[in-house]
N, C-alpha and C. Protein backbone atom coordinates (compact mmCIF):
# COMPACT_ATOMS: atom_id res chain seq x y z
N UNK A 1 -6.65 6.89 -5.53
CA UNK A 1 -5.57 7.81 -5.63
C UNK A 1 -4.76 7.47 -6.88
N UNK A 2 -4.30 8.23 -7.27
CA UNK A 2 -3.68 8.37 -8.56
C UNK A 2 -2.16 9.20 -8.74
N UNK A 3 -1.27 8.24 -9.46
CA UNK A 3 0.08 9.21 -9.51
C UNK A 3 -0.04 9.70 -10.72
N UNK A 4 -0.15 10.93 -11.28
CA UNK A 4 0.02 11.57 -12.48
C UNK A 4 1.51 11.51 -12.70
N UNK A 5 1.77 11.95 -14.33
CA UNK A 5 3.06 11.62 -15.16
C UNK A 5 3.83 12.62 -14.44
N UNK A 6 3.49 13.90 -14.13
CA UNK A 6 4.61 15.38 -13.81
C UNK A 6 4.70 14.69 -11.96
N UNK A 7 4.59 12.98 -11.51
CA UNK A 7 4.28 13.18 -10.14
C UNK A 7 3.72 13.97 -8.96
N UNK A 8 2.80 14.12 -9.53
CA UNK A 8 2.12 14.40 -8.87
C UNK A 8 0.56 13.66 -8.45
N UNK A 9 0.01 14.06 -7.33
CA UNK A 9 -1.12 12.74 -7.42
C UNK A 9 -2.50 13.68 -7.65
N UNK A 10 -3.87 13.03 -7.65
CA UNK A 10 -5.00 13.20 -7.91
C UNK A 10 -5.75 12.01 -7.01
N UNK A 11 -6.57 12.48 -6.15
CA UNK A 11 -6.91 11.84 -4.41
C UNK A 11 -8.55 12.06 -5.59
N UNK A 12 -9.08 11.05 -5.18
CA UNK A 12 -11.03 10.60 -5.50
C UNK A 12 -11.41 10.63 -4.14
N UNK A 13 -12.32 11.41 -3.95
CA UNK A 13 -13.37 11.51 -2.95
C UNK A 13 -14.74 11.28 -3.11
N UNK A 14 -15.55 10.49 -2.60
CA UNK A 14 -16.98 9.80 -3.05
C UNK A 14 -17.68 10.09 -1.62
N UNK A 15 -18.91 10.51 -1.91
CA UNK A 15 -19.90 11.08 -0.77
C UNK A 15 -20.24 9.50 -0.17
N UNK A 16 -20.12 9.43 0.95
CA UNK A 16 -20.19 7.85 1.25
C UNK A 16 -21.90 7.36 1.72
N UNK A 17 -22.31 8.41 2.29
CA UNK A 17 -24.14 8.58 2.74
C UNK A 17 -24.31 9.53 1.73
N UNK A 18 -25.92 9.45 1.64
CA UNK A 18 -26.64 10.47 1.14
C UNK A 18 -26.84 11.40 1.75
N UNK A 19 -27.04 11.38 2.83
CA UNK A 19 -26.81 12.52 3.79
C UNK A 19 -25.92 12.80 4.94
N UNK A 20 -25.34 13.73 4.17
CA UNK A 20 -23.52 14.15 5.13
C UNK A 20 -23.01 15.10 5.05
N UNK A 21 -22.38 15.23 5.99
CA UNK A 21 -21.70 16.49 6.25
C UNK A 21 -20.77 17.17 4.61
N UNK A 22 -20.50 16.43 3.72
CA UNK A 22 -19.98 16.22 2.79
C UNK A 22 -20.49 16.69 1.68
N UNK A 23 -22.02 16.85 1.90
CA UNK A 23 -22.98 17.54 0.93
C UNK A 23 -22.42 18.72 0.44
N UNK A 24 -22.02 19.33 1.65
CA UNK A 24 -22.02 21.10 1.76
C UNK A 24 -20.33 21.34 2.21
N UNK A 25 -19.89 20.24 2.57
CA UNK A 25 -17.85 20.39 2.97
C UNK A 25 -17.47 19.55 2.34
N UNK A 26 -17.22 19.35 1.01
CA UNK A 26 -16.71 17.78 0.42
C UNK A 26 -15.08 17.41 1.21
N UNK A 27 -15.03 15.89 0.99
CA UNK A 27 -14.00 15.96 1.49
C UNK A 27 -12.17 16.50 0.79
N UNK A 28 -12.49 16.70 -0.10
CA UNK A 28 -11.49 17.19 -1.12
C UNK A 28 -11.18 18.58 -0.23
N UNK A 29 -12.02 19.33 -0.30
CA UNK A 29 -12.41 20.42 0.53
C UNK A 29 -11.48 20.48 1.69
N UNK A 30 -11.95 19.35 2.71
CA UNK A 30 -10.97 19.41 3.73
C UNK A 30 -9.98 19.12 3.76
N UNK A 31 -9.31 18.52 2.88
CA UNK A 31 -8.16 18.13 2.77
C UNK A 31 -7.44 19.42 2.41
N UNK A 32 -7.55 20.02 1.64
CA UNK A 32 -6.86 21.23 1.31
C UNK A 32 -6.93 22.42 2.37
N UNK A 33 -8.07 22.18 2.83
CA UNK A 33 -8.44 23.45 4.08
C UNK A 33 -7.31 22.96 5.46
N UNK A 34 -7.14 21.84 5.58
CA UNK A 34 -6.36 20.75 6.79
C UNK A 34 -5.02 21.26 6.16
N UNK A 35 -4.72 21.20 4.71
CA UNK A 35 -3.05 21.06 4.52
C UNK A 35 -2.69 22.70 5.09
N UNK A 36 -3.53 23.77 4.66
CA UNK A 36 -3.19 24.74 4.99
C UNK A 36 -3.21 25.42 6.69
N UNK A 37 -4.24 24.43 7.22
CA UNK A 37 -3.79 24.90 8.68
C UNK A 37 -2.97 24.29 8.92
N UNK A 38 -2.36 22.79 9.08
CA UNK A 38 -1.40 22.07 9.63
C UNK A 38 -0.07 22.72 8.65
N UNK A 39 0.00 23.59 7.68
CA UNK A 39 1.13 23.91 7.29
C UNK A 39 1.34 24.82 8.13
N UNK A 40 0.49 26.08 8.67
CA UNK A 40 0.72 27.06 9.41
C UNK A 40 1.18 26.98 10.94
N UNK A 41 1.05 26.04 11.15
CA UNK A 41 1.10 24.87 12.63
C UNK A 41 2.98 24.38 12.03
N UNK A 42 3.09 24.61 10.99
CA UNK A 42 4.41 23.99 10.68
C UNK A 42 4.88 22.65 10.88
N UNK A 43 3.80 21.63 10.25
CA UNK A 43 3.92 20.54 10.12
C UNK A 43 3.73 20.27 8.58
N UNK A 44 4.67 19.58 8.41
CA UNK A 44 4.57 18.89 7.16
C UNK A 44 3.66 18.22 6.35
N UNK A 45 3.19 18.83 5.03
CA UNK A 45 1.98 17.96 4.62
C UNK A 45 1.92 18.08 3.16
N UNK A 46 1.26 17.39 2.11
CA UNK A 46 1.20 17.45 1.10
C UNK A 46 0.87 19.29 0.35
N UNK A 47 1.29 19.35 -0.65
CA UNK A 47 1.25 20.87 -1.12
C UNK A 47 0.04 20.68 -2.03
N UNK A 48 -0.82 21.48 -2.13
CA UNK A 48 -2.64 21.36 -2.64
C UNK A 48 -1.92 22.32 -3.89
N UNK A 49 -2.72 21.75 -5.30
CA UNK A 49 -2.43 22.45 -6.46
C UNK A 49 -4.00 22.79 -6.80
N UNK A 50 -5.12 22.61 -6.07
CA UNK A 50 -6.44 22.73 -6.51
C UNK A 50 -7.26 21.52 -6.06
N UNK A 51 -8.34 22.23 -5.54
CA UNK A 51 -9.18 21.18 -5.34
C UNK A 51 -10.13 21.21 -6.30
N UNK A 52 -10.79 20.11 -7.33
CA UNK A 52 -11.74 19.54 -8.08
C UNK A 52 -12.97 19.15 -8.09
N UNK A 53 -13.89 18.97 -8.84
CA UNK A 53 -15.52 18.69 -8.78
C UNK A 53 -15.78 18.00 -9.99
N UNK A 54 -15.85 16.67 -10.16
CA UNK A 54 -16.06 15.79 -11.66
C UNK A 54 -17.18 15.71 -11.73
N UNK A 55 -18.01 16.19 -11.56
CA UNK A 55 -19.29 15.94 -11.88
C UNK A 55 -19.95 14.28 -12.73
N UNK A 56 -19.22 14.08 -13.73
CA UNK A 56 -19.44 13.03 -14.54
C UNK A 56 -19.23 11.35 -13.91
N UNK A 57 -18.62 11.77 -12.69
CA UNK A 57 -18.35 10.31 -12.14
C UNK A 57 -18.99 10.79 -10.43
N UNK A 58 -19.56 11.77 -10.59
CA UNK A 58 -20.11 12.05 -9.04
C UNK A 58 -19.02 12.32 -7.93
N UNK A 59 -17.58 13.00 -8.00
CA UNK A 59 -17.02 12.89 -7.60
C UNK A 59 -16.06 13.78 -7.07
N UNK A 60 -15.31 14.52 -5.99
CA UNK A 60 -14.59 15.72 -5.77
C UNK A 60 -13.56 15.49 -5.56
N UNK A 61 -12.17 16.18 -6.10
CA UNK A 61 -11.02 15.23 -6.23
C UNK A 61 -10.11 16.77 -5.20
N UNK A 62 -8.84 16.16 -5.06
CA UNK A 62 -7.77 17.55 -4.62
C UNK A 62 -6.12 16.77 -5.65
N UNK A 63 -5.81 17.30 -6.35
CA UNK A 63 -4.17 17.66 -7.16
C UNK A 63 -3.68 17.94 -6.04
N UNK A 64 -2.71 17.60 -6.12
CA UNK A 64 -0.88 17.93 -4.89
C UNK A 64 -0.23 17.60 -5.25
N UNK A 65 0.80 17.96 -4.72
CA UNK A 65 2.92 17.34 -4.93
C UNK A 65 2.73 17.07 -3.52
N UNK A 66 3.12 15.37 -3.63
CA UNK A 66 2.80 14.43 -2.35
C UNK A 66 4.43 14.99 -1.13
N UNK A 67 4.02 14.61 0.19
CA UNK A 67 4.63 14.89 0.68
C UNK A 67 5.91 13.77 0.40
N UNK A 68 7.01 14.38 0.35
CA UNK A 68 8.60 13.45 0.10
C UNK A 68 9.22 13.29 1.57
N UNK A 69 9.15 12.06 1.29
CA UNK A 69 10.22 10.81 2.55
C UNK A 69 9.01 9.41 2.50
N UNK A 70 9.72 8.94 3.42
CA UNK A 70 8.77 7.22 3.75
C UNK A 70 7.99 7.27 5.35
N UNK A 71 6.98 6.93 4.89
CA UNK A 71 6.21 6.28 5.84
C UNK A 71 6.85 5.95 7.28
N UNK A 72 6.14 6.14 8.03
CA UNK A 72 6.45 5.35 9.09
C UNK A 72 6.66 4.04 8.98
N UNK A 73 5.59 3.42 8.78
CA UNK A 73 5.27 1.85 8.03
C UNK A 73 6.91 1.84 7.13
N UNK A 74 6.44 2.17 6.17
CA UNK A 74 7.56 1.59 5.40
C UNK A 74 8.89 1.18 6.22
N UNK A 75 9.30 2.71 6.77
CA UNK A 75 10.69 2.23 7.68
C UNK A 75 10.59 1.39 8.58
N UNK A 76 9.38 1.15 8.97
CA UNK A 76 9.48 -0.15 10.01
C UNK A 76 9.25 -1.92 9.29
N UNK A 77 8.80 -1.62 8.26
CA UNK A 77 9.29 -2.58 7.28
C UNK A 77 10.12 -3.17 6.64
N UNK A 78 11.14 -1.85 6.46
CA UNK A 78 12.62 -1.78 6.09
C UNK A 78 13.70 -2.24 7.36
N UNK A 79 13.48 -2.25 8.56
CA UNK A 79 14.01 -3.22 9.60
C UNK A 79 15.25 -1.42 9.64
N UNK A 80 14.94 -1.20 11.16
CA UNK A 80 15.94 -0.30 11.88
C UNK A 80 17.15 -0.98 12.61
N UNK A 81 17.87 -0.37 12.82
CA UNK A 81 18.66 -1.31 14.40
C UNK A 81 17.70 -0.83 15.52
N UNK A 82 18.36 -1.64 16.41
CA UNK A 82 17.34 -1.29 17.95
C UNK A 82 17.73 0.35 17.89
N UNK A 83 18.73 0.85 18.08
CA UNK A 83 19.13 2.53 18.82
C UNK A 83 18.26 3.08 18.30
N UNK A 84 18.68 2.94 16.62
CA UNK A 84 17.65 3.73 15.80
C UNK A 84 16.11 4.15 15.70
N UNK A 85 15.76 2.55 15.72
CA UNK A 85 14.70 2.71 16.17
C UNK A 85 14.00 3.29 17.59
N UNK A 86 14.68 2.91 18.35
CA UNK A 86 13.96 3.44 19.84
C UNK A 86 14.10 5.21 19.59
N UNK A 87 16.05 5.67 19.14
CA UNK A 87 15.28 7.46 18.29
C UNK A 87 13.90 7.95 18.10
N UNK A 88 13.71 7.19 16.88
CA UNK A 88 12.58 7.40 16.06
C UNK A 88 11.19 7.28 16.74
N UNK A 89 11.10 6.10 17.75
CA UNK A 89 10.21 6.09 18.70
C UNK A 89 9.69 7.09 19.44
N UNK A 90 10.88 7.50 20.38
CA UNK A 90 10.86 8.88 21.23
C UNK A 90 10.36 10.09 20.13
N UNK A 91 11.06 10.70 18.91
CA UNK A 91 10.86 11.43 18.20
C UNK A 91 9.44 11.73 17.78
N UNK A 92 8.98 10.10 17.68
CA UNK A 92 7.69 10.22 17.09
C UNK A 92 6.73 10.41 18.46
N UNK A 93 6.73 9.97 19.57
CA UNK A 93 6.24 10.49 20.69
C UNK A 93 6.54 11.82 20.67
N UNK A 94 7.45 12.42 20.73
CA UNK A 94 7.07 14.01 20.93
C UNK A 94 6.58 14.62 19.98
N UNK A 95 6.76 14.41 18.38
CA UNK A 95 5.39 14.55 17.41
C UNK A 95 4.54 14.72 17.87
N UNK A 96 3.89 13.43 18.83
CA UNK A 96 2.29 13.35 18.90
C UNK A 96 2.08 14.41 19.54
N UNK A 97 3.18 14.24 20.94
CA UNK A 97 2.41 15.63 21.90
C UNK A 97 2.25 16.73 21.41
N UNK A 98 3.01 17.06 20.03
CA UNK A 98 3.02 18.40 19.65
C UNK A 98 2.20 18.74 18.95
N UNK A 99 1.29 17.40 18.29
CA UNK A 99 0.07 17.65 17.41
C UNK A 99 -0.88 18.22 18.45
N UNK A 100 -0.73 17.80 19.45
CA UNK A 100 -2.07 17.94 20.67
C UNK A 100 -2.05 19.12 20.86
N UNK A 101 -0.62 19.34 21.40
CA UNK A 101 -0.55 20.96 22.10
C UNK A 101 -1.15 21.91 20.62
N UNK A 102 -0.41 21.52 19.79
CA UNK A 102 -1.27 22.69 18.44
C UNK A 102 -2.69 22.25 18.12
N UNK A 103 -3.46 21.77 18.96
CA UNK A 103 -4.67 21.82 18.83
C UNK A 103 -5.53 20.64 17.45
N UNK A 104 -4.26 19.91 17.25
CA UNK A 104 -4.46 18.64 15.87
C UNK A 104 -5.43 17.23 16.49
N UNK A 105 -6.52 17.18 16.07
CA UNK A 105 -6.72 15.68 16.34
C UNK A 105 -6.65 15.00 15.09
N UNK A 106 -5.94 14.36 14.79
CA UNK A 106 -5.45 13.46 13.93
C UNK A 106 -6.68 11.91 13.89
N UNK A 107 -7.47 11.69 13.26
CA UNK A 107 -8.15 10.56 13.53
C UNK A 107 -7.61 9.32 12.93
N UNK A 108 -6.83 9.71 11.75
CA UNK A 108 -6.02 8.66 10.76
C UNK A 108 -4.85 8.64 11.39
N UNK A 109 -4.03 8.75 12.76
CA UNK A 109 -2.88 8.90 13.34
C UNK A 109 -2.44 7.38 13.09
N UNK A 110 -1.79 6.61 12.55
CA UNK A 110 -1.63 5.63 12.43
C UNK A 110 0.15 5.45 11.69
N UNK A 111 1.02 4.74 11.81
CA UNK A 111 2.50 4.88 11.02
C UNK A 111 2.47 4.85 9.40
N UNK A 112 0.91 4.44 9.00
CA UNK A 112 0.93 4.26 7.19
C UNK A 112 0.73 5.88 6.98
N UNK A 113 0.25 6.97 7.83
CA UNK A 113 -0.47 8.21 7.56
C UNK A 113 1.02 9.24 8.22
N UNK A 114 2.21 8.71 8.62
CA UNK A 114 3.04 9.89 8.77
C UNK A 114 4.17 9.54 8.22
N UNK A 115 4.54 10.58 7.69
CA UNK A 115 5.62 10.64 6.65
C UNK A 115 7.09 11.29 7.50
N UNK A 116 8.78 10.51 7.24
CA UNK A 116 9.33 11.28 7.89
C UNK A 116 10.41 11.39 6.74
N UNK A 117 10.43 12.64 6.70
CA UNK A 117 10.85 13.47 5.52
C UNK A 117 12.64 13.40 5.43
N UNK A 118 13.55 13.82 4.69
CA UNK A 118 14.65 13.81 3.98
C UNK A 118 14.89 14.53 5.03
N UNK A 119 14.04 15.52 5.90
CA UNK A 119 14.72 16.34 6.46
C UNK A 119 14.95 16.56 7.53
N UNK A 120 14.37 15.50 8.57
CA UNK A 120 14.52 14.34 9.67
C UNK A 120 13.31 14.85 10.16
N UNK A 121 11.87 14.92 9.84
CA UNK A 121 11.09 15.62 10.66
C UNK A 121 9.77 15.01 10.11
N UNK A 122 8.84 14.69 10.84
CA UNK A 122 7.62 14.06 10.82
C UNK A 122 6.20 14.94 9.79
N UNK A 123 6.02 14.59 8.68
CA UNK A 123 4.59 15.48 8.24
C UNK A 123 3.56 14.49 8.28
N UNK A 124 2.24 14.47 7.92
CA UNK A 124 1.22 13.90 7.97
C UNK A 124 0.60 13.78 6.07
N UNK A 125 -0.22 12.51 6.20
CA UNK A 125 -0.83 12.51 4.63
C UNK A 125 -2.16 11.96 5.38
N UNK A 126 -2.92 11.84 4.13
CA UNK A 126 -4.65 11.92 4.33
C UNK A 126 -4.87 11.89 5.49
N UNK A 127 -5.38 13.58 5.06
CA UNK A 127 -5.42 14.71 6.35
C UNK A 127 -7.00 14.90 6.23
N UNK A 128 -7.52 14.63 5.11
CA UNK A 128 -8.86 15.26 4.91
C UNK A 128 -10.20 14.97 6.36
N UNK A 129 -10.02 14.01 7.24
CA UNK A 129 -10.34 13.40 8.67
C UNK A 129 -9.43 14.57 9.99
N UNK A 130 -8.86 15.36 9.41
CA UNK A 130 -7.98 15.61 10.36
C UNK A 130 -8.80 16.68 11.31
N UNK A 131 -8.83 17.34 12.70
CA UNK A 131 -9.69 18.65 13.19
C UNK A 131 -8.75 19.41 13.94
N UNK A 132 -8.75 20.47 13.71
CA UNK A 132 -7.95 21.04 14.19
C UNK A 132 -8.44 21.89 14.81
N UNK A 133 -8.30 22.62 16.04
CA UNK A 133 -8.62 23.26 16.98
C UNK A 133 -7.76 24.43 17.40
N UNK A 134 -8.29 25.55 18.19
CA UNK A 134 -7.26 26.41 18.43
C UNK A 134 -6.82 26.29 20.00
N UNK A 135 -7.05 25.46 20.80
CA UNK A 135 -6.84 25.22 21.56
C UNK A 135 -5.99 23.66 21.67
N UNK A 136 -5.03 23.69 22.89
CA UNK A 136 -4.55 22.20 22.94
C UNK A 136 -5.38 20.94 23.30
N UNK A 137 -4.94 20.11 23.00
CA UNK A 137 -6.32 19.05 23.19
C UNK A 137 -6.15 18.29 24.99
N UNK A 138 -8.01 17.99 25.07
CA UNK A 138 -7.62 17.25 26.39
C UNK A 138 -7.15 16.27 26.88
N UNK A 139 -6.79 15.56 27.77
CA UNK A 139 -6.35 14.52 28.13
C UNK A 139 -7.01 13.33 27.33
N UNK A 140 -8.46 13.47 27.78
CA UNK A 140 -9.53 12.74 27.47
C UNK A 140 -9.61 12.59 25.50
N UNK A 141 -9.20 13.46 24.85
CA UNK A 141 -9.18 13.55 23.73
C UNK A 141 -7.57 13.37 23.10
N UNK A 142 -6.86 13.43 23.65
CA UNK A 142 -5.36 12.60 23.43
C UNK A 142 -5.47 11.05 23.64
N UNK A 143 -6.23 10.82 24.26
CA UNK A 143 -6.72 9.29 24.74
C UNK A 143 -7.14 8.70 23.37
N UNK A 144 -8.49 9.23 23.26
CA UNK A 144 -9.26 8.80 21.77
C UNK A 144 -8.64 8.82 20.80
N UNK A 145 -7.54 10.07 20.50
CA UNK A 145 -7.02 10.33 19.38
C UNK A 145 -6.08 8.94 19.67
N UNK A 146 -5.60 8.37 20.16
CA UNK A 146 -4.75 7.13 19.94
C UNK A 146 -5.42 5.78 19.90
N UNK A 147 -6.47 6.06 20.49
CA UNK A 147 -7.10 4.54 20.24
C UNK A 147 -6.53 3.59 18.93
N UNK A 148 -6.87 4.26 17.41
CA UNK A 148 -6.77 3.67 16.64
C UNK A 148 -5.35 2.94 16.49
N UNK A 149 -4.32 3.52 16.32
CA UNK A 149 -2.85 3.21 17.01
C UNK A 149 -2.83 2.46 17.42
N UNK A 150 -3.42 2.30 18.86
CA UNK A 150 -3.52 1.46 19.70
C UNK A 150 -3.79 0.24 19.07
N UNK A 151 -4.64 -0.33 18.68
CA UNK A 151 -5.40 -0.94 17.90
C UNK A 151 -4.67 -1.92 17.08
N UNK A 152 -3.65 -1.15 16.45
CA UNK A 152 -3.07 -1.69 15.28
C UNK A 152 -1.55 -2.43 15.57
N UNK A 153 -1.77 -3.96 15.54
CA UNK A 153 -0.85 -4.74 15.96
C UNK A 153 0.76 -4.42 15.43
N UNK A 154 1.78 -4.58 15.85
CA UNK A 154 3.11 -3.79 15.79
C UNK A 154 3.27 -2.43 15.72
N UNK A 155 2.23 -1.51 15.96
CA UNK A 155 2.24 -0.35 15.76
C UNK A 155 2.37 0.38 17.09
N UNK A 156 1.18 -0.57 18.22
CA UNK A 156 0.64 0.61 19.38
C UNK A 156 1.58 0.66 20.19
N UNK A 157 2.90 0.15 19.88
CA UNK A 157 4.50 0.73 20.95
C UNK A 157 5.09 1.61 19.95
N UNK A 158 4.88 2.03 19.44
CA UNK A 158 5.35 3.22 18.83
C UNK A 158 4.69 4.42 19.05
N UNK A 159 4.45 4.50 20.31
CA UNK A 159 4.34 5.79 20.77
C UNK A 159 3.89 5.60 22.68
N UNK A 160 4.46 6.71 22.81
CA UNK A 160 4.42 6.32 25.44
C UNK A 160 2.83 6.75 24.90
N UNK A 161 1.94 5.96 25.13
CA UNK A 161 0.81 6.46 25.79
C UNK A 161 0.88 7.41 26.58
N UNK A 162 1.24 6.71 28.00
CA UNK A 162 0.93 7.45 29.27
C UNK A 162 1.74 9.26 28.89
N UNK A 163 2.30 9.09 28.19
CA UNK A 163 3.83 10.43 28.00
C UNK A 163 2.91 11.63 26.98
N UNK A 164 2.17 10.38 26.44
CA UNK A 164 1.34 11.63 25.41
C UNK A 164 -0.16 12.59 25.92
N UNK A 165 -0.93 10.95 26.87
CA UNK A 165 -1.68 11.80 27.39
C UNK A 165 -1.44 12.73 28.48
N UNK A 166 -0.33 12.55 29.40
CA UNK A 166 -0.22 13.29 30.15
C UNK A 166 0.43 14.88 29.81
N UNK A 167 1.20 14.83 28.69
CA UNK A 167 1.72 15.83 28.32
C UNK A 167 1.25 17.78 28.87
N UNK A 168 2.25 18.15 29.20
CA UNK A 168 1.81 19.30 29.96
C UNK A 168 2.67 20.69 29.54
N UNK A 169 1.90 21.46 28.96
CA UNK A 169 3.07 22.47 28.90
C UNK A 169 3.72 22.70 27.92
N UNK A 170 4.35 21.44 26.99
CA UNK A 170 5.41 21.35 26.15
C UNK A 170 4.65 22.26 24.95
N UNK A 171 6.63 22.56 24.60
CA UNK A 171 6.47 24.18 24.06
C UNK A 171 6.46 23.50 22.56
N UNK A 172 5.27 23.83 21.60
CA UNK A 172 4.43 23.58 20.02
C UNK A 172 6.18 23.99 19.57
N UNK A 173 7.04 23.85 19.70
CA UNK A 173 8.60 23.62 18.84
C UNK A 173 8.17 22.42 18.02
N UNK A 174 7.51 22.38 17.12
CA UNK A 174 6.96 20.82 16.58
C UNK A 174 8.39 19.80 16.61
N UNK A 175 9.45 19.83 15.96
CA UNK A 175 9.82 18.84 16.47
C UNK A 175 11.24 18.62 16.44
N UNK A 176 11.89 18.15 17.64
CA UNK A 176 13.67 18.01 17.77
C UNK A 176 14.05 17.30 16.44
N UNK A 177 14.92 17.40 16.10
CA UNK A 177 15.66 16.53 15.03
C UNK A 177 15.93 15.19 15.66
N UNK A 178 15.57 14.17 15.22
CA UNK A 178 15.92 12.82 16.02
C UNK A 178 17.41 12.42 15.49
């Protein structure tokens, strides 16, 4: 990844097998195809200026104006108070459920991959992994979609498990102001 001078970035995508789905959908591809459904879903995400094909380095790139605010990560790096943080906690739990209910499986769901913006509200970055569905997701697949989370030491309490998979109903308002 690359920050260009006008800030903006330039994302490298490399076919990782010889034979992949990637042949015929590069991932540059999805990334731009992902920003535009999860924008319509009204979640926050990087703005696509073109997606690319370098031929000379074997390679398919996507241009954007990156999404603005910090990381999850970061702010939890930057040290919250307790209140604050437990906010941000809850907030970011009802995020998740709301990715589900709009039909988002997020496979990169992790605090380095969500951004919470100037404008108190949660978007997502490298999306190009992301699937989106028109239906809400299942229990069984709210499960998986957190594994990785899970996984990741100081991270997997930052979000109710049990609150996300069980989630029922809740109305795709993507997300309260924390």
């Amino acid at each position: 990844m690359l920050r260009l001078a006008d800030g903006t970035m330039l994302k490298l995508f490399r076919r990782k097998r010889m034979f992949s789905s990637a042949a015929w959908y590069p991932y540059a591809q999805r990334f731009a195809d992902n920003a535009v459904a999860l924008d319509k879903r009204g979640i926050p995400v990087p703005k696509v200026i073109e997606v690319l094909r370098i031929p000379s380095i074997a390679r398919d790139a996507v241009h954007y104006h990156p999404l603005v605010g910090k990381t999850l990560r970061e702010i939890r790096r930057e040290g919250l108070d307790p209140d604050s943080e437990d906010r941000l906690r809850e907030a970011f739990t009802r995020f998740v459920i709301c990715l589900h209910e709009c039909g988002v499986y997020f496979r990169s769901l992790h605090l380095g991959n969500v951004v919470y913006t100037p404008e108190h509200r949660f978007g997502l970055i490298d999306i190009s992994d992301a699937r989106i569905r028109l239906r809400r997701l299942s229990k069984r697949q709210r499960a998986r979609n957190l594994r990785r989370l899970q996984g990741i030491a100081g991270e997997s309490d930052w979000v109710d498990f049990g609150t996300v998979v069980n989630a029922k109903g809740v109305p795709p308002a993507l997300q309260e102001r924390s």
